[in-house]
N, C-alpha and C. Protein backbone atom coordinates (compact mmCIF):
# COMPACT_ATOMS: atom_id res chain seq x y z
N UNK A 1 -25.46 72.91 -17.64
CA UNK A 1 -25.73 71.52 -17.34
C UNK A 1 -27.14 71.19 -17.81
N UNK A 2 -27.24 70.04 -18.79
CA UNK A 2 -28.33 69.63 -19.02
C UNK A 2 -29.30 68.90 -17.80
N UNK A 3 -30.89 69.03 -18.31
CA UNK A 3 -31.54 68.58 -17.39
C UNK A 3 -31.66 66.83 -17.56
N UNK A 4 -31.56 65.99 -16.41
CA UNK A 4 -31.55 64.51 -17.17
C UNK A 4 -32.94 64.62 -17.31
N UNK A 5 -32.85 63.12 -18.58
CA UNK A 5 -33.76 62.69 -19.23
C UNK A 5 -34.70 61.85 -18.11
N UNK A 6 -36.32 62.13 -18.27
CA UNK A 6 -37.17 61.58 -17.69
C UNK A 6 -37.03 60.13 -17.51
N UNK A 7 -37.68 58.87 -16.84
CA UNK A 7 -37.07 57.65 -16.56
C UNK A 7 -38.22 57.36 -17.40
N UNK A 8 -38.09 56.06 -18.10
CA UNK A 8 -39.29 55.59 -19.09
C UNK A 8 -40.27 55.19 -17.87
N UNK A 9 -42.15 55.51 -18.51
CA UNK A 9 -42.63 55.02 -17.53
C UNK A 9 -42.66 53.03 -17.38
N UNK A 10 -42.93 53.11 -16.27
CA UNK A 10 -43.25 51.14 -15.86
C UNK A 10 -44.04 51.02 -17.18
N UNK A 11 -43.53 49.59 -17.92
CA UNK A 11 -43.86 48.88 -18.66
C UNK A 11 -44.52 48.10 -18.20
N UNK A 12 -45.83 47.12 -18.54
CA UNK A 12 -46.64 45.81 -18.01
C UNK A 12 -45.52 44.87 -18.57
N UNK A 13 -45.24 43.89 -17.91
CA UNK A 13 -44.71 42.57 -18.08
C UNK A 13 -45.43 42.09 -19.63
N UNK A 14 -44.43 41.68 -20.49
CA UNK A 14 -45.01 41.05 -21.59
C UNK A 14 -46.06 39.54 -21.46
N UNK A 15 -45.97 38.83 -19.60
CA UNK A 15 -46.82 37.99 -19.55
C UNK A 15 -46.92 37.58 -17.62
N UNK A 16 -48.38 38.22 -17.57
CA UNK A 16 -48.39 38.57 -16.21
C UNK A 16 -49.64 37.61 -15.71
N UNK A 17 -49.11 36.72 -14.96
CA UNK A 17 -50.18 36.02 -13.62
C UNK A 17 -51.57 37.17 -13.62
N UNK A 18 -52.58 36.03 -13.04
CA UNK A 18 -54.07 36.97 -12.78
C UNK A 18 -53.23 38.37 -11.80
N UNK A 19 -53.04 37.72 -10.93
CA UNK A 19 -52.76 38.70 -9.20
C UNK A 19 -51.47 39.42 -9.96
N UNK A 20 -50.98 39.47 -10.81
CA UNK A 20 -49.93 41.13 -11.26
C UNK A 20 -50.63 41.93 -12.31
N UNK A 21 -51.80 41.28 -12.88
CA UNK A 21 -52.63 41.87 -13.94
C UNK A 21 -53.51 42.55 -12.69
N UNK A 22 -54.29 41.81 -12.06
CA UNK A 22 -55.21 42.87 -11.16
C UNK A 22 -54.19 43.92 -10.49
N UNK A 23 -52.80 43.80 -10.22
CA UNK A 23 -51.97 44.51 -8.68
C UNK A 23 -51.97 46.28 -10.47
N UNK A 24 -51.44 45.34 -11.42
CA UNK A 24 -51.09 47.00 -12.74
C UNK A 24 -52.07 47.41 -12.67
N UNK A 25 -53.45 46.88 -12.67
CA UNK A 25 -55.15 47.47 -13.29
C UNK A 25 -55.54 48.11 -11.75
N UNK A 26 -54.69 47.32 -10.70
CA UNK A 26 -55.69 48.20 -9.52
C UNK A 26 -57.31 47.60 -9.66
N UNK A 27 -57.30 46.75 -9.73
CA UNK A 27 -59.06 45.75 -9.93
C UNK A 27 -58.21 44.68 -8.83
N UNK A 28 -59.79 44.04 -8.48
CA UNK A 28 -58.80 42.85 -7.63
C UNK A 28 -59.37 41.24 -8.94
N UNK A 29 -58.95 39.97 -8.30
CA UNK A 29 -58.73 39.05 -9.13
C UNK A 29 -60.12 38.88 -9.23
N UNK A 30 -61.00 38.76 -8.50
CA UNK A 30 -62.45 38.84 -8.60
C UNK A 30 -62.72 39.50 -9.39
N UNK A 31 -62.48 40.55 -9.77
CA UNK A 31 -63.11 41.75 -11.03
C UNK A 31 -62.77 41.47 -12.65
N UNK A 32 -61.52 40.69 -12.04
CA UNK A 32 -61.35 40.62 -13.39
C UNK A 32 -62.08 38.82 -14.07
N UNK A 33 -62.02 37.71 -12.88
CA UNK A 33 -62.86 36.88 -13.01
C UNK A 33 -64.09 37.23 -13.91
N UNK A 34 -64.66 38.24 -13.00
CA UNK A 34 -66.25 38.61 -13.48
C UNK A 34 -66.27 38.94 -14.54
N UNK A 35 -65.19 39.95 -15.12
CA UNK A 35 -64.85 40.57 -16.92
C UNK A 35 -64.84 39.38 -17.65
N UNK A 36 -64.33 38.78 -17.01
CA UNK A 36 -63.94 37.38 -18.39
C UNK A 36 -65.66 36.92 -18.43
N UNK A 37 -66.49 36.25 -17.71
CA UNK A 37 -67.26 35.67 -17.47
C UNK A 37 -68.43 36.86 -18.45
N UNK A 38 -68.67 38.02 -18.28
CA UNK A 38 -69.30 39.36 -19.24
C UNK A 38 -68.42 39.10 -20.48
N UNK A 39 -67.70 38.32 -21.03
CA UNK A 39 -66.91 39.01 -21.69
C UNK A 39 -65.95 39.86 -22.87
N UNK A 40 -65.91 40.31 -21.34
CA UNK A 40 -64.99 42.07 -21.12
C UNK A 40 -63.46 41.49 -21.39
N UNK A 41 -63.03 40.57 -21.08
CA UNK A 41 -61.91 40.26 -20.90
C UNK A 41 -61.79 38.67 -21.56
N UNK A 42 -60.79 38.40 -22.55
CA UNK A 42 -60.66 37.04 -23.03
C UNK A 42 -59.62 36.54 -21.44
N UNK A 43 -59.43 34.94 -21.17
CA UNK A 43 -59.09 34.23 -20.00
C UNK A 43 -57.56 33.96 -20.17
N UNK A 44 -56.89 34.99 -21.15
CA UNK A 44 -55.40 34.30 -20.95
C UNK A 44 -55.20 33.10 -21.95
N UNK A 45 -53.97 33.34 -22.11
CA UNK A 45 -53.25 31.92 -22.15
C UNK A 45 -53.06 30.97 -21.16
N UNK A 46 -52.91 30.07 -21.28
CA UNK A 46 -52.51 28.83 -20.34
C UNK A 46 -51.51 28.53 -20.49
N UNK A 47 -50.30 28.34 -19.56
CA UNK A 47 -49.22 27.78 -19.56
C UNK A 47 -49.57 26.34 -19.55
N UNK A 48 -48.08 25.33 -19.83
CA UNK A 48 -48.46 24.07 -19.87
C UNK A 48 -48.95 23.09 -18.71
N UNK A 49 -48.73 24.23 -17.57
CA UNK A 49 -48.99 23.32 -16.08
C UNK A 49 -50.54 24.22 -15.65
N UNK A 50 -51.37 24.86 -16.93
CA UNK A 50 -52.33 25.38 -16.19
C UNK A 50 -53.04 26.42 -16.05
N UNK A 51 -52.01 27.48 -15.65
CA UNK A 51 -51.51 29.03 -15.20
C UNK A 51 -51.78 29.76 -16.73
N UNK A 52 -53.21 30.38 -15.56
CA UNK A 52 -53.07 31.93 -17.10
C UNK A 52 -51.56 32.73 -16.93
N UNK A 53 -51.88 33.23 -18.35
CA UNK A 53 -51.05 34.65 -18.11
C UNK A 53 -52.24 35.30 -18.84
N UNK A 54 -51.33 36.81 -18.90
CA UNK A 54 -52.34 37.95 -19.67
C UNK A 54 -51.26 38.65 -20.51
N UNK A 55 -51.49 39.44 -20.95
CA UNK A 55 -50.11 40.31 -21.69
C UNK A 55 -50.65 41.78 -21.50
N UNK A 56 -49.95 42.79 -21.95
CA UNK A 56 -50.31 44.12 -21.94
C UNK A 56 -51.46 44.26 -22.81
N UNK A 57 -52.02 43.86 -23.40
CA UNK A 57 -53.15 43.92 -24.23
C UNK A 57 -54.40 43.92 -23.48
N UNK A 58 -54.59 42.88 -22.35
CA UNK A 58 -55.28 42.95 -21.28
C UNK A 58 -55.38 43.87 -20.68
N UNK A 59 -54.23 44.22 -20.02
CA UNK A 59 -53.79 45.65 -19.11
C UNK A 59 -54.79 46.96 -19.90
N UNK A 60 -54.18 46.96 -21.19
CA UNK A 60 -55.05 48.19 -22.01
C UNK A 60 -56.46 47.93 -21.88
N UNK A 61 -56.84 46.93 -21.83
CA UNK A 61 -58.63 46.53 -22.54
C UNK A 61 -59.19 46.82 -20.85
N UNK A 62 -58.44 46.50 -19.60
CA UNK A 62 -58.89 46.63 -18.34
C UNK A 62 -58.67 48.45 -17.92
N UNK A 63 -58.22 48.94 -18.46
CA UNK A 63 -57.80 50.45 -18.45
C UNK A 63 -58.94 51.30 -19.28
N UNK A 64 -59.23 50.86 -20.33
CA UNK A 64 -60.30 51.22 -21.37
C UNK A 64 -61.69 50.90 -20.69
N UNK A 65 -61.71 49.81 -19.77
CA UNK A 65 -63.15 49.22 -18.86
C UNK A 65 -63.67 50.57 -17.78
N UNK A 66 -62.49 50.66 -17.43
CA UNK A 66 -62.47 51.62 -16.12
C UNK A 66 -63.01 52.80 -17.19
N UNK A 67 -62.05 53.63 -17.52
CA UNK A 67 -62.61 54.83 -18.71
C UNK A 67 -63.81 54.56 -18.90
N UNK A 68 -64.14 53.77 -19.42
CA UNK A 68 -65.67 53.57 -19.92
C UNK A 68 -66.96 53.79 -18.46
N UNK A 69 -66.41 52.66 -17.36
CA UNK A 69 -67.01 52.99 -16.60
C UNK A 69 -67.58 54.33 -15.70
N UNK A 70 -66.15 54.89 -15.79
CA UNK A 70 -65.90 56.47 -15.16
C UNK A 70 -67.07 57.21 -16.05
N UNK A 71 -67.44 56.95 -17.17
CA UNK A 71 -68.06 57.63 -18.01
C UNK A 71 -69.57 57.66 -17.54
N UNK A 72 -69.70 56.62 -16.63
CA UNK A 72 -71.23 56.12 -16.25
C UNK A 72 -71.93 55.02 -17.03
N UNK A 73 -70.98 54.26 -18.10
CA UNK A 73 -71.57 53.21 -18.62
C UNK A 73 -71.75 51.62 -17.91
N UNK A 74 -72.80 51.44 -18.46
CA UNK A 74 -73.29 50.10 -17.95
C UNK A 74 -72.78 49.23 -18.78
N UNK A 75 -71.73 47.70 -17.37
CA UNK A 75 -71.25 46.62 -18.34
C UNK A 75 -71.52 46.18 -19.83
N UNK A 76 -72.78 46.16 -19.93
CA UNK A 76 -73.15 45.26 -21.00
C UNK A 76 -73.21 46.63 -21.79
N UNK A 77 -73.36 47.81 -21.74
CA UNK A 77 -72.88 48.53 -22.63
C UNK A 77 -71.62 48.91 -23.00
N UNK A 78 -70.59 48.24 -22.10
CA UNK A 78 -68.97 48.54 -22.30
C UNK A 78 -68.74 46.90 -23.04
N UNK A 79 -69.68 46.16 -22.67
CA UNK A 79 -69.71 44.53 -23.85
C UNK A 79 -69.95 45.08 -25.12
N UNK A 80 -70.69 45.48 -25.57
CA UNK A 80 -71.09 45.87 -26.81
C UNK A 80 -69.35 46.87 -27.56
N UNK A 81 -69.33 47.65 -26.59
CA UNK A 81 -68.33 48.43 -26.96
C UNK A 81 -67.21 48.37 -27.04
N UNK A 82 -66.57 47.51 -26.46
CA UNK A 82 -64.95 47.52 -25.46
C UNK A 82 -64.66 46.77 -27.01
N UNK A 83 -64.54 45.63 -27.83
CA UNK A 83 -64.12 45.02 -28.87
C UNK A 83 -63.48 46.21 -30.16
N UNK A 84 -64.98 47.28 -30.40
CA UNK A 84 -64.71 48.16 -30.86
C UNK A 84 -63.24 49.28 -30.48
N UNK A 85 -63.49 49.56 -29.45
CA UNK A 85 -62.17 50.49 -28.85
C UNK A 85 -60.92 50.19 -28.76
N UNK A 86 -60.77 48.74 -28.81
CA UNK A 86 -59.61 47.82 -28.75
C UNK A 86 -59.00 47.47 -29.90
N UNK A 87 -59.77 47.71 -31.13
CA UNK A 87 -59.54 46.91 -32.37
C UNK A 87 -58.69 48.21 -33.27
N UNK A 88 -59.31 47.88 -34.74
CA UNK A 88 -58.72 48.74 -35.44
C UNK A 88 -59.41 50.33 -35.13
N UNK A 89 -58.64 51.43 -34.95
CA UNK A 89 -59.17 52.43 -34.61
C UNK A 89 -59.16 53.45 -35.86
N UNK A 90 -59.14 52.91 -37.05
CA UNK A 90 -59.50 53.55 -38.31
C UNK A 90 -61.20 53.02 -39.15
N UNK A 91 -61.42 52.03 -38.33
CA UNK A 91 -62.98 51.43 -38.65
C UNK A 91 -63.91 52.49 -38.55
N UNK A 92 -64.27 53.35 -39.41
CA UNK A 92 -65.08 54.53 -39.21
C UNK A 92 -66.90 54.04 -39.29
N UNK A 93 -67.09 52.49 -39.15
CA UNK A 93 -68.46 52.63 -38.63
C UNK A 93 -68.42 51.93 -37.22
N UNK A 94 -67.01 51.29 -36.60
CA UNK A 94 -66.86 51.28 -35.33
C UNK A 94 -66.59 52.57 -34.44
N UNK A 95 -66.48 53.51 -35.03
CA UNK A 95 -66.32 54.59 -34.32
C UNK A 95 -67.31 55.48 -34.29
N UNK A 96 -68.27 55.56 -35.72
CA UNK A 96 -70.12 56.01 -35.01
C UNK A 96 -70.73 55.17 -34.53
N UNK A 97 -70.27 54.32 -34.29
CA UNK A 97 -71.11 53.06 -33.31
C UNK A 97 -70.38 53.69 -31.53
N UNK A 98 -69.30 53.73 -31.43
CA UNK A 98 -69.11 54.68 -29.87
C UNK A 98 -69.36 55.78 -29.70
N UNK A 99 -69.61 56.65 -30.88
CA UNK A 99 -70.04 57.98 -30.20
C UNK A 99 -71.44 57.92 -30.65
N UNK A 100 -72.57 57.19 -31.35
CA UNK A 100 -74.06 57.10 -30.87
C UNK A 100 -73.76 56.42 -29.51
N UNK A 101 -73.04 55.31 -28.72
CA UNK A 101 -73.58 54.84 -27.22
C UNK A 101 -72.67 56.10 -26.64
N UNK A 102 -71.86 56.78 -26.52
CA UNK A 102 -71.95 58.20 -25.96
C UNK A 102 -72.84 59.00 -26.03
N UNK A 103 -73.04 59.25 -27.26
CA UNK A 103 -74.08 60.75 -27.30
C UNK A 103 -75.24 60.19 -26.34
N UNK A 104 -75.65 58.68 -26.56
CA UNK A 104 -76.90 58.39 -26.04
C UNK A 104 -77.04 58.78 -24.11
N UNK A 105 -75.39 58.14 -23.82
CA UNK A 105 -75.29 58.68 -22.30
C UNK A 105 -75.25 60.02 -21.84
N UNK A 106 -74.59 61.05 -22.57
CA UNK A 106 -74.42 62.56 -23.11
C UNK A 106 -76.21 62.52 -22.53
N UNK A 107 -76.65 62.35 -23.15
CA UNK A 107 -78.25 62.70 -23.23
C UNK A 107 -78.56 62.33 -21.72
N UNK A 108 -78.49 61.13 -21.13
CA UNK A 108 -79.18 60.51 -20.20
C UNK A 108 -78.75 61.36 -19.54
N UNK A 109 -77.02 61.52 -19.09
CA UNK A 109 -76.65 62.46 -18.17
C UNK A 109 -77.27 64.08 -18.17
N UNK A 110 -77.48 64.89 -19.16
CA UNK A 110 -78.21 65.75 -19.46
C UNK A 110 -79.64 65.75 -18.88
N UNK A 111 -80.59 64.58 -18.51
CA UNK A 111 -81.47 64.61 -18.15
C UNK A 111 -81.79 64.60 -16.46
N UNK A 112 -80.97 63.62 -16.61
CA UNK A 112 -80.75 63.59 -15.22
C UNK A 112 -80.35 64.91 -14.15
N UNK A 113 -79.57 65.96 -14.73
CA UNK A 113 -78.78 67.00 -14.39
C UNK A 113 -79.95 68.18 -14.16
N UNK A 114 -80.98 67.90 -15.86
CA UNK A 114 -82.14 68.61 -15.48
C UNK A 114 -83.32 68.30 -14.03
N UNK A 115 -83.50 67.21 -14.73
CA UNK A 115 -84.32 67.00 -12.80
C UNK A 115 -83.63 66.96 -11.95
N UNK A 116 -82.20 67.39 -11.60
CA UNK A 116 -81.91 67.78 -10.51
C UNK A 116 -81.98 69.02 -10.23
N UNK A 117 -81.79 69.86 -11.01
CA UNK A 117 -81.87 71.12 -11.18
C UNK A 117 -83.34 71.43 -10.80
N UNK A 118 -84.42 70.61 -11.17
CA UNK A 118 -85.49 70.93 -10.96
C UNK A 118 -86.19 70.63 -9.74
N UNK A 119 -85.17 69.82 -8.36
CA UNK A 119 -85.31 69.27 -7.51
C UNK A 119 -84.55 70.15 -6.42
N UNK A 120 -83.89 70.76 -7.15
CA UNK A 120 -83.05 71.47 -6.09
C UNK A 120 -84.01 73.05 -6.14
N UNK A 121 -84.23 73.42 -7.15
CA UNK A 121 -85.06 75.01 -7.41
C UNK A 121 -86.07 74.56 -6.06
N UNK A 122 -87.24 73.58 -6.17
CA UNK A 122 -88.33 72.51 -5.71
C UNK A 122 -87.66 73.34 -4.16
N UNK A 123 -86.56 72.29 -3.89
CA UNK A 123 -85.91 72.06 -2.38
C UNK A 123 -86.13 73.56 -2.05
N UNK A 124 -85.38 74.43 -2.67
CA UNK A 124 -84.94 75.95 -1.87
C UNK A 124 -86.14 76.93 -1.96
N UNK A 125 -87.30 76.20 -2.86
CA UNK A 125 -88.34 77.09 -2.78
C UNK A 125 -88.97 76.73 -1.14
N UNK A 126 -89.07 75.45 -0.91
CA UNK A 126 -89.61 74.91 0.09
C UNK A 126 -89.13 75.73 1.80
N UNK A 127 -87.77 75.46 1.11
CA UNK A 127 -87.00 75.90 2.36
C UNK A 127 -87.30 77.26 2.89
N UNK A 128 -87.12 78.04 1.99
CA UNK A 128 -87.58 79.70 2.02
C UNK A 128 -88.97 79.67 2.28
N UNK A 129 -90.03 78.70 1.98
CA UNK A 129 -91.16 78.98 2.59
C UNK A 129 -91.34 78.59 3.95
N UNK A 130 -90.83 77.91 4.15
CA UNK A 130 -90.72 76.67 6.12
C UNK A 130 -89.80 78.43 6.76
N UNK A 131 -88.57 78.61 6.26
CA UNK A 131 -88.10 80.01 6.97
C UNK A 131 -88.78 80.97 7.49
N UNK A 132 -89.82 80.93 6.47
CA UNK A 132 -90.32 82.26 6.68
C UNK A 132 -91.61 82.03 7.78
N UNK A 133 -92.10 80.96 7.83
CA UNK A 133 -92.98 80.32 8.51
C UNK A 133 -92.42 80.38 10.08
N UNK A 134 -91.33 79.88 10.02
CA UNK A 134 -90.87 79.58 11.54
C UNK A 134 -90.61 81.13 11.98
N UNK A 135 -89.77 82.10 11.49
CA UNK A 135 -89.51 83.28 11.39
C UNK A 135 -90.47 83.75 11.90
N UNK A 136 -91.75 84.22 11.37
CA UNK A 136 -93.21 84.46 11.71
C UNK A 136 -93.87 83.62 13.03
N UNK A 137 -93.43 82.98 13.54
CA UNK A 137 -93.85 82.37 14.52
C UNK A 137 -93.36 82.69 15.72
C-alpha cells in the first residue's frame, strides 16, 4: 500500500482584505499600516466601493520583512532593501547591494558578541574576586 500524497500547503487568497493579509502574515493591521506608510509595503488595490485588497505578493514582501527583521535589521535598512529581494533575483548588482547591508550587520553583530564576551570574562573575574573576599571573612 502506497503512502498518500502530502495535502498541498494553504495557498494566500489571490485577493485578501487588510485583516486576512495581517491574520496569513501573523502582523496585526497596525503593522502593516505602518509598512505602507515606511514604504515597506505598496497600499493595495482599491475595490470600486473603497476596500483594499492585497494579493500574495504582499504576503511574500511581509514574510521577507520579518526574515529581514529576525536578522536584526533596522526598518529603513529593510526600506533600502526589501524592493531589491522582491524583484528580479538575477540582478547581480542588486544582490552585492544585500550582501554588503549583511556583511555590514555580520560585522556589527560580531562586535557586539565581542564586548560581550569581554563583559562577561570582566563579570566572572569580579565575581571570583567578591568570593574569595567573603570566603576569607
Amino acid at each position: 500500500m502506497t503512502a498518500p500524497l502530502p495535502s498541498p500547503p494553504c495557498a494566500a487568497p489571490v485577493r485578501m482584505r487588510i485583516g486576512e493579509l495581517a491574520r496569513q502574515a501573523a502582523v496585526t493591521v497596525r503593522t502593516i499600516h505602518h509598512y505602507e506608510r515606511e514604504g515597506l509595503l505598496g497600499d493595495g488595490q482599491r475595490s470600486a466601493g473603497g476596500h483594499r485588497y492585497y494579493g500574495p505578493d504582499a504576503l511574500a514582501r511581509l514574510e521577507k520583512i520579518r526574515q529581514l527583521k529576525d536578522m536584526g535589521l533596522r526598518l529603513d535598512e529593510i526600506a533600502d532593501l526589501i524592493d531589491l529581494l522582491c524583484g528580479d533575483p538575477l540582478r547581480v548588482a542588486d544582490r552585492r547591494r544585500v550582501v554588503d547591508t549583511l556583511r555590514r550587520r555580520l560585522a556589527e553583530a560580531d562586535s557586539r558578541i565581542a564586548g560581550l564576551r569581554r563583559l562577561r570574562t570582566d563579570l566572572a573575574r569580579r565575581i571570583g574576586e567578591l568570593e574569595r573576599l567573603t570566603a576569607g571573612a
